[in-house]
N, C-alpha and C. Protein backbone atom coordinates (compact mmCIF):
# COMPACT_ATOMS: atom_id res chain seq x y z
N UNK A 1 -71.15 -28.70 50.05
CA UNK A 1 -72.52 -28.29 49.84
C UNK A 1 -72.81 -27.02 50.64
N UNK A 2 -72.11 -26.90 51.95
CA UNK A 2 -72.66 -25.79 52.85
C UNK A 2 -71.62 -24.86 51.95
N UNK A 3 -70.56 -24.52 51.62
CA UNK A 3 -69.54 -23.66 51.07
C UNK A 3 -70.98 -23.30 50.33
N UNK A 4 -71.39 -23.76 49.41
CA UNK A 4 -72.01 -23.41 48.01
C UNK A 4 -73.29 -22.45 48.59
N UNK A 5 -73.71 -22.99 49.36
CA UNK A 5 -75.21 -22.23 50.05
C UNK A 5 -74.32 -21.43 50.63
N UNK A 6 -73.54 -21.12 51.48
CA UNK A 6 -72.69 -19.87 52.21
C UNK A 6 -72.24 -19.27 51.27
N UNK A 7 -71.67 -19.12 49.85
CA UNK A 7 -71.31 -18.60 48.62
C UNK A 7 -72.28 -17.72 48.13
N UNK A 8 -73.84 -18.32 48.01
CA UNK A 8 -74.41 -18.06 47.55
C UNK A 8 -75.60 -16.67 48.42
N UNK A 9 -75.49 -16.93 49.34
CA UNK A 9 -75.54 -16.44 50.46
C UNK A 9 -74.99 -14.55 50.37
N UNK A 10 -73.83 -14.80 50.84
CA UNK A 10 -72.76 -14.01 50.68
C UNK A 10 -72.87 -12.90 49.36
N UNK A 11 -73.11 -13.92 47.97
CA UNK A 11 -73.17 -12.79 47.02
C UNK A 11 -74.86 -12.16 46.53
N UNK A 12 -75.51 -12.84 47.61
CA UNK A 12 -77.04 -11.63 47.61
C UNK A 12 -76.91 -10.43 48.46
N UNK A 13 -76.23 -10.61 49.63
CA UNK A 13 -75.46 -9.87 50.44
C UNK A 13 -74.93 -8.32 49.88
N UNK A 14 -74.02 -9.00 49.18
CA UNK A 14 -73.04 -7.84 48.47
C UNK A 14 -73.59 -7.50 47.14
N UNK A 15 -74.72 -8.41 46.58
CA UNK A 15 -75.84 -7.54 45.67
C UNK A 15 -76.54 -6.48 45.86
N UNK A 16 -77.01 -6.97 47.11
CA UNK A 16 -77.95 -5.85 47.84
C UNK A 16 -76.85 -4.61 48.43
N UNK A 17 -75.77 -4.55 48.84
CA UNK A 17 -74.99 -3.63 48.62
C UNK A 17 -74.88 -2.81 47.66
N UNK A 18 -74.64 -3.51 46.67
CA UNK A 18 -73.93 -2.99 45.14
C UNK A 18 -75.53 -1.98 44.69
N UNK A 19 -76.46 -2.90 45.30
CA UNK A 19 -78.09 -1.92 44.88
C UNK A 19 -78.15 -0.81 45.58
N UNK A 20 -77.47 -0.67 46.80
CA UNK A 20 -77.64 0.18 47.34
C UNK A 20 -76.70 1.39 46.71
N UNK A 21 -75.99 1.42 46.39
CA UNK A 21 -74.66 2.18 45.94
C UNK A 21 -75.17 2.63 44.48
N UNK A 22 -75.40 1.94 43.77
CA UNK A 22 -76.28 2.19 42.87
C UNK A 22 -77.32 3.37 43.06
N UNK A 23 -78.57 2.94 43.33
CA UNK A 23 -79.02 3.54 44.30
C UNK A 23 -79.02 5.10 44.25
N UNK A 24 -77.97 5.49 45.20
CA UNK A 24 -77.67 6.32 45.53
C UNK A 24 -76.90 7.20 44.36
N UNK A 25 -76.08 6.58 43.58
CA UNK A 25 -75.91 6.85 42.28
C UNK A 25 -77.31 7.24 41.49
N UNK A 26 -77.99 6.67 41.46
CA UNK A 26 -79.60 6.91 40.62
C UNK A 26 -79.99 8.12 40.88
N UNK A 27 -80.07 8.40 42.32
CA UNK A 27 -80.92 9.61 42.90
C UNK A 27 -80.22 11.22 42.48
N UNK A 28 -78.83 10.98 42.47
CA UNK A 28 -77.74 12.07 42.45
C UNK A 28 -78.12 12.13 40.92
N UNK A 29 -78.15 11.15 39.97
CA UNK A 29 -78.60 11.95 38.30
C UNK A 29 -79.80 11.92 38.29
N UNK A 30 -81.29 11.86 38.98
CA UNK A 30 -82.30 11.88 39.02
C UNK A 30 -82.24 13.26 39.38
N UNK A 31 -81.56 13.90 40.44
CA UNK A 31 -81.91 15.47 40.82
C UNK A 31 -81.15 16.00 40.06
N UNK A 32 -79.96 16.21 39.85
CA UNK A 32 -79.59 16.87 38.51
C UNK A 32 -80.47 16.26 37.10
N UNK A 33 -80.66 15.59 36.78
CA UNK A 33 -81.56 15.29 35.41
C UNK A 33 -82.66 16.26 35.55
N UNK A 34 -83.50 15.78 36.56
CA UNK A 34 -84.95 16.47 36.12
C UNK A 34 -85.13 17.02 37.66
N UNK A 35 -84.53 17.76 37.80
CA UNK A 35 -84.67 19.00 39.13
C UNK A 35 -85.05 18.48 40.38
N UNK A 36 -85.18 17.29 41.02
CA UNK A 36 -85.86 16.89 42.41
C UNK A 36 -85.17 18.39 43.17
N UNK A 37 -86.14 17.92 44.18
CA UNK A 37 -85.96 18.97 45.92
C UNK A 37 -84.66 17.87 46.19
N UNK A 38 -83.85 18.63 46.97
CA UNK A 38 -83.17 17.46 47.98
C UNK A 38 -84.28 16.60 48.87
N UNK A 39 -85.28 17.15 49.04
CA UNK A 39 -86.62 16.45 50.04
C UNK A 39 -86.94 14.91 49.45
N UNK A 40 -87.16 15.49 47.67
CA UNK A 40 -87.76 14.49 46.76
C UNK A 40 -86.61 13.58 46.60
N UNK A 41 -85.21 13.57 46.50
CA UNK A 41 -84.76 12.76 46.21
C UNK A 41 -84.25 12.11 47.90
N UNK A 42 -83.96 12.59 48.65
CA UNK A 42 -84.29 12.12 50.00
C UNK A 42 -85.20 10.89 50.57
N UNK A 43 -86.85 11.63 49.80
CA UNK A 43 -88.02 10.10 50.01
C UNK A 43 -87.42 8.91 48.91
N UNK A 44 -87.15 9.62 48.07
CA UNK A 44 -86.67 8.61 47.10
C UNK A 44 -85.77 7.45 47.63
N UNK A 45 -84.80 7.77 47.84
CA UNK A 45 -83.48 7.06 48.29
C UNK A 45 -84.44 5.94 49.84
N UNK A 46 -85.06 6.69 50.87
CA UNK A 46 -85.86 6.17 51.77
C UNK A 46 -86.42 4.25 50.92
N UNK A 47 -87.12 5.07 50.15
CA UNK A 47 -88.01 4.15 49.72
C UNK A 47 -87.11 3.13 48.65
N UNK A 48 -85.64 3.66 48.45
CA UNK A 48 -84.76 2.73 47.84
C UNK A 48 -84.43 1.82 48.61
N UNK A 49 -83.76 2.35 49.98
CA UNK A 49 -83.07 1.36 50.56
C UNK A 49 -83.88 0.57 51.54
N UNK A 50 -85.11 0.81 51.65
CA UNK A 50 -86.18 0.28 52.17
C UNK A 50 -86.57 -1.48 51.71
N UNK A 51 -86.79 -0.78 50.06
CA UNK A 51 -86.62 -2.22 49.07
C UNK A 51 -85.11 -3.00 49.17
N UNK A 52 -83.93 -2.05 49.54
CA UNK A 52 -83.05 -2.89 49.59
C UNK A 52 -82.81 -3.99 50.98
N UNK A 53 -83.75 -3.10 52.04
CA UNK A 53 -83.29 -4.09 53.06
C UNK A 53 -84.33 -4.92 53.01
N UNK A 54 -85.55 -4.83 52.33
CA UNK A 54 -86.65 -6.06 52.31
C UNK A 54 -85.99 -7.46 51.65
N UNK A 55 -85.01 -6.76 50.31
CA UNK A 55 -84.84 -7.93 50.08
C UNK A 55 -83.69 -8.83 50.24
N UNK A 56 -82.94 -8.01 51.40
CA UNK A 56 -81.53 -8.46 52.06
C UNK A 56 -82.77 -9.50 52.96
N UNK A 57 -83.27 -9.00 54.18
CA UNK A 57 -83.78 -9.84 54.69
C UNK A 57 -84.94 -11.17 53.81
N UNK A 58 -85.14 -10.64 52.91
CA UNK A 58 -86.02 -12.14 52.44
C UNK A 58 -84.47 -12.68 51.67
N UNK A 59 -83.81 -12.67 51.46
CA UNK A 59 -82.62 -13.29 50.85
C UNK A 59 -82.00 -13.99 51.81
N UNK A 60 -81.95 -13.66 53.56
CA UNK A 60 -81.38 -13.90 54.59
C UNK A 60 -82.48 -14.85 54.99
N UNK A 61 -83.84 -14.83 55.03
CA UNK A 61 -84.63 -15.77 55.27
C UNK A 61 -84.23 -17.26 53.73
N UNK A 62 -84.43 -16.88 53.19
CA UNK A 62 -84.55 -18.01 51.69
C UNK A 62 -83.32 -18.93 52.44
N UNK A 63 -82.25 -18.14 52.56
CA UNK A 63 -80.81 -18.63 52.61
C UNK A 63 -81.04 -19.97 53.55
N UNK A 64 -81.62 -18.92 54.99
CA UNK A 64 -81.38 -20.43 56.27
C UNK A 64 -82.48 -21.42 55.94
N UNK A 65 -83.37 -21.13 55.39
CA UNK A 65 -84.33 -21.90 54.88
C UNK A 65 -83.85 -23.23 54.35
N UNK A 66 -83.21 -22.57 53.22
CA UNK A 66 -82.23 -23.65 52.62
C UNK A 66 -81.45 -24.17 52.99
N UNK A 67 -80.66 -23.74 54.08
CA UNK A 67 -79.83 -24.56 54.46
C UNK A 67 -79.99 -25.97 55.39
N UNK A 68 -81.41 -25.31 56.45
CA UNK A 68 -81.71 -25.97 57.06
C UNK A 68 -82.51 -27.19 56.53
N UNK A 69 -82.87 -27.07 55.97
CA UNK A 69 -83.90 -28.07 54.83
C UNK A 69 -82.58 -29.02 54.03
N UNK A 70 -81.25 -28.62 53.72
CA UNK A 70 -80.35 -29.17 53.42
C UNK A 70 -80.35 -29.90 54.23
N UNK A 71 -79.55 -29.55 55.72
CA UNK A 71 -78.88 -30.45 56.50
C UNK A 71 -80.17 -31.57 57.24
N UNK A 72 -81.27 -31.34 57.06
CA UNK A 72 -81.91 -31.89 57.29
C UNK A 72 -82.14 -33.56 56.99
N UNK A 73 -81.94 -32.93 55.14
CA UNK A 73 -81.84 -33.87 54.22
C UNK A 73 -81.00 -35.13 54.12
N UNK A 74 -79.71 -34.10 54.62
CA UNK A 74 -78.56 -35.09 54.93
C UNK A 74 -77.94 -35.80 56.09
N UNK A 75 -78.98 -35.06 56.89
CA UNK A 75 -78.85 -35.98 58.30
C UNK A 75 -77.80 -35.28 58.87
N UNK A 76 -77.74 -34.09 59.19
CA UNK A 76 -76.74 -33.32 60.09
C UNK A 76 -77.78 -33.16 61.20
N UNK A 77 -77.38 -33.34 62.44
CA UNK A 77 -77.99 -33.42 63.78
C UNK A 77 -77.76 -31.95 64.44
N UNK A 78 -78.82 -30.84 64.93
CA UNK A 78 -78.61 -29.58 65.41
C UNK A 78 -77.65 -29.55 66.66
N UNK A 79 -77.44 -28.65 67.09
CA UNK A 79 -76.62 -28.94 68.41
C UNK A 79 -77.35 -29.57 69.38
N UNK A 80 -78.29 -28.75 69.79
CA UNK A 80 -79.34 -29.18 70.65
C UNK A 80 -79.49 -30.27 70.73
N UNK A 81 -79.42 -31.49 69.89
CA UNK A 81 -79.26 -32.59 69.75
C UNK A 81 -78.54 -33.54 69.76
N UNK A 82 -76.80 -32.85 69.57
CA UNK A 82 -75.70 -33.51 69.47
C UNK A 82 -75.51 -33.33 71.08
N UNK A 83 -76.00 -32.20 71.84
CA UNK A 83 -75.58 -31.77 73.69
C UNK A 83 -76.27 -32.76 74.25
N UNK A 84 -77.80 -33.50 73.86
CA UNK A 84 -78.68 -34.33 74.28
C UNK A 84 -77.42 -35.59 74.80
N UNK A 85 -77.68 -36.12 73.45
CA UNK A 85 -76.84 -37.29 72.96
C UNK A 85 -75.67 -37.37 73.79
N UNK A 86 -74.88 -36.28 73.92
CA UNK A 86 -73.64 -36.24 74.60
C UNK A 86 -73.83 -36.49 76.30
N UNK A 87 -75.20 -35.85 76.58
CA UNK A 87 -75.18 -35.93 77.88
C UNK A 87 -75.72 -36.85 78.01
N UNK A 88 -76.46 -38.15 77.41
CA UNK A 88 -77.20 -39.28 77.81
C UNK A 88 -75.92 -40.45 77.75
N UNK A 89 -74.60 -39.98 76.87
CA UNK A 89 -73.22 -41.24 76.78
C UNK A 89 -72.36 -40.81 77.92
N UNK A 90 -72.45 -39.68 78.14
CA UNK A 90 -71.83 -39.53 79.54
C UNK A 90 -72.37 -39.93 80.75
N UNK A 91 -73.99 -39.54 80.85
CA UNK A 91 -74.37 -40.71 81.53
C UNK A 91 -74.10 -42.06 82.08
N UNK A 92 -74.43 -42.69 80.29
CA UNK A 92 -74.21 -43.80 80.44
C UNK A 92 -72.97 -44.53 80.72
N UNK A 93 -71.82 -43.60 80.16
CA UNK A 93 -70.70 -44.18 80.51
C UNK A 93 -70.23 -44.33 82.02
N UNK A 94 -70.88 -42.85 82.95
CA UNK A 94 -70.82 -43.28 84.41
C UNK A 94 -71.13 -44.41 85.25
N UNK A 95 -72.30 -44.71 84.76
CA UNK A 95 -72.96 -46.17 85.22
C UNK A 95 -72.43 -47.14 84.93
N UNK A 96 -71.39 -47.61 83.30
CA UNK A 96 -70.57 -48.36 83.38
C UNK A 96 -69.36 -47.89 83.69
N UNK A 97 -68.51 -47.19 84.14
CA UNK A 97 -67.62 -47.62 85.14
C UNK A 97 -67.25 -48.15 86.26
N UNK A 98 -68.23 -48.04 87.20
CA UNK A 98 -67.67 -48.99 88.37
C UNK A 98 -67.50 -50.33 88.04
N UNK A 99 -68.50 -51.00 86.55
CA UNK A 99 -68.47 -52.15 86.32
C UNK A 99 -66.91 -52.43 85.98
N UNK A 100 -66.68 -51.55 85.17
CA UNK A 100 -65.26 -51.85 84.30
C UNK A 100 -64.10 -51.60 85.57
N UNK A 101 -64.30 -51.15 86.72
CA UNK A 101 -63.61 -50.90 87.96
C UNK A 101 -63.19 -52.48 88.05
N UNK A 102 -64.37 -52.83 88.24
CA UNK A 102 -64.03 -54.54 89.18
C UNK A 102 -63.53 -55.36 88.34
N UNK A 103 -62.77 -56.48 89.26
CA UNK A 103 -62.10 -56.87 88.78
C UNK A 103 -63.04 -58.59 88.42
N UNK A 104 -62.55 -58.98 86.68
CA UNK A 104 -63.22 -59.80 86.52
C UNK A 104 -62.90 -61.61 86.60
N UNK A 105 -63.61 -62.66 86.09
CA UNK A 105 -63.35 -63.75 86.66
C UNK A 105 -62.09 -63.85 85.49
N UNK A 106 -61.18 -63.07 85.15
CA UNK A 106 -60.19 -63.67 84.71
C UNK A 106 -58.61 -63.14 85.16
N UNK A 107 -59.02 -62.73 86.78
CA UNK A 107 -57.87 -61.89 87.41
C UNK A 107 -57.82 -63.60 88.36
C-alpha cells in the first residue's frame, strides 16, 4: 500500500518536472512565434514555474496527507510512539529483573 502512495507520489514529482521542461520549450516557440522581448518571455517562464512549484508543493502536501490518514487507518504507530512504548518495556522490564534474579521456591 505504501509502495503505491510512494509510486504515486514520485510520478507527480517527475510530472511537474516534465511541466517544467515543457515549459520552457513553450516560451522558446512563443518568442520566436510571435516576437516576445527576452523580458516578456522571461516573466513568462517566472510565472510558469511558479505554477509549477505551487503544484509540486500541493501534490507534496495531498501525498503525506494521504499517507498519513492511511497508516492511520491501518494502525501503523508513529515513532514517537513506538520510542514511548519502548521506553515504558524497558522500564518495565528493569523492575522485573531483580525478581527473575532470585531464586525461587523450586531451587
Amino acid at each position: 500500500m505504501i509502495e503505491i502512495l510512494e509510486k504515486a507520489v514520485l510520478t507527480a514529482l517527475g510530472a511537474a518536472s516534465l511541466t517544467q521542461k515543457k515549459a520552457e520549450e513553450m516560451v522558446e516557440e512563443l518568442k520566436a512565434r510571435y516576437k516576445m522581448s527576452e523580458e516578456e518571455g522571461r516573466a513568462f517562464m517566472e510565472r510558469i514555474q511558479e505554477m509549477a512549484r505551487a503544484g509540486k508543493e500541493r501534490s507534496t502536501d495531498f501525498a503525506e496527507t494521504e499517507v498519513k490518514r492511511v497508516l492511520d487507518r491501518i494502525g501503523v504507530i508513529t515513532r514517537e510512539e513506538f520510542d514511548l512504548l519502548k521506553r515504558r518495556v524497558d522500564g518495565l522490564e528493569a523492575r522485573q529483573r531483580p525478581v527473575d534474579d532470585e531464586p525461587g521456591p523450586e531451587c
